[in-house]
Protein backbone atom coordinates (compact mmCIF):
# COMPACT_ATOMS: atom_id res chain seq x y z
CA UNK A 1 21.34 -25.33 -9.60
CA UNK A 2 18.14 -23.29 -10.48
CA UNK A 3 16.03 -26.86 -10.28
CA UNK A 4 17.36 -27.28 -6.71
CA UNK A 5 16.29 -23.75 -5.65
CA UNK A 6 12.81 -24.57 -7.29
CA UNK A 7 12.63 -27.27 -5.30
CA UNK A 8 13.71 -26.04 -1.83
CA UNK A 9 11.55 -23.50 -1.96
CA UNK A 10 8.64 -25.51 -3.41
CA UNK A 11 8.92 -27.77 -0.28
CA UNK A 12 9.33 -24.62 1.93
CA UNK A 13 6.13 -23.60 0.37
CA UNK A 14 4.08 -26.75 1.31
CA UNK A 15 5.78 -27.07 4.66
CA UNK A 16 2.32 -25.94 6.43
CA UNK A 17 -0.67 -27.44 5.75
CA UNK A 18 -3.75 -25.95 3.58
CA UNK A 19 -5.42 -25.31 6.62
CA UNK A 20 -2.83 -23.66 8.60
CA UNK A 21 -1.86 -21.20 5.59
CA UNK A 22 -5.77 -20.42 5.70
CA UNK A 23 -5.42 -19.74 9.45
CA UNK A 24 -6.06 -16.10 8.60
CA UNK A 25 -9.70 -16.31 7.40
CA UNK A 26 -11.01 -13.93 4.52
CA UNK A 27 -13.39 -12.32 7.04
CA UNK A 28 -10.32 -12.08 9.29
CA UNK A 29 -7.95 -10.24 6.40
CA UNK A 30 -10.99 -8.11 5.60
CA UNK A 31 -11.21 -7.22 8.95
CA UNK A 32 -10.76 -3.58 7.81
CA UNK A 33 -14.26 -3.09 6.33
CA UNK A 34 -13.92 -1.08 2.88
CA UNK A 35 -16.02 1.77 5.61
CA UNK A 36 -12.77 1.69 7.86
CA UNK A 37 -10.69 2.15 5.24
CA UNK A 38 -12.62 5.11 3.43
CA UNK A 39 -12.99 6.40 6.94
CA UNK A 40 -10.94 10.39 5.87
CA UNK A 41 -13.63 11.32 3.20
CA UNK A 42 -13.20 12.47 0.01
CA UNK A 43 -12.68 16.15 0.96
CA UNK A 44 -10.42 14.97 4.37
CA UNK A 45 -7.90 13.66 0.94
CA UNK A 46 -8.38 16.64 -0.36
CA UNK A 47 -8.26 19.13 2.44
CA UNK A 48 -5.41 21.06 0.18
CA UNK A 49 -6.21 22.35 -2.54
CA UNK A 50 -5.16 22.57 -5.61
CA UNK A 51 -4.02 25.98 -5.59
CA UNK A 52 -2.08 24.99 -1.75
CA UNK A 53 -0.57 22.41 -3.69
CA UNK A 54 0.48 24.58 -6.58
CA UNK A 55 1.47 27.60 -4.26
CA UNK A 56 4.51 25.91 -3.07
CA UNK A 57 5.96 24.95 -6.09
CA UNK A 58 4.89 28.20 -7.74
CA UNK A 59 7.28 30.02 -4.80
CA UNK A 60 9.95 27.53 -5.30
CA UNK A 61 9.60 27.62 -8.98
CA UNK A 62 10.55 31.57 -8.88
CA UNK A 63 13.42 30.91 -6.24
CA UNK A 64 15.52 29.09 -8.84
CA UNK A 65 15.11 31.02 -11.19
CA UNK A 66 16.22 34.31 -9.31
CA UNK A 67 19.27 32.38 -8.24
């Protein structure tokens, strides 16, 4: 049963041709350059801080326990 699966899918697999599976180029995937991607800086990622991060669950933190 398992072989027959294998082998479906294997034919599925090599149902397009090298060529048309390549269609999508590497410069066309990479499209996005690395710059595009890294476009929100390092301080745009980090626009809250640690202590915003940490206020929240500080607050939250103290509501369970006065519950």
């Amino acid at each position: 049963r398992r072989e027959e699966q294998n082998e479906r899918m294997k034919e599925q697999r090599n149902k397009g041709t090298k060529e048309q599976r390549n269609k999508g180029t590497k410069e066309q995937r990479n499209k996005g350059t690395k710059e595009q991607r890294n476009k929100g800086t390092k301080e745009q990622k980090n626009k809250r801080t640690k202590e915003q991060k940490n206020k929240r669950t500080k607050e939250q933190r103290n509501k369970r326990t006065k519950e």
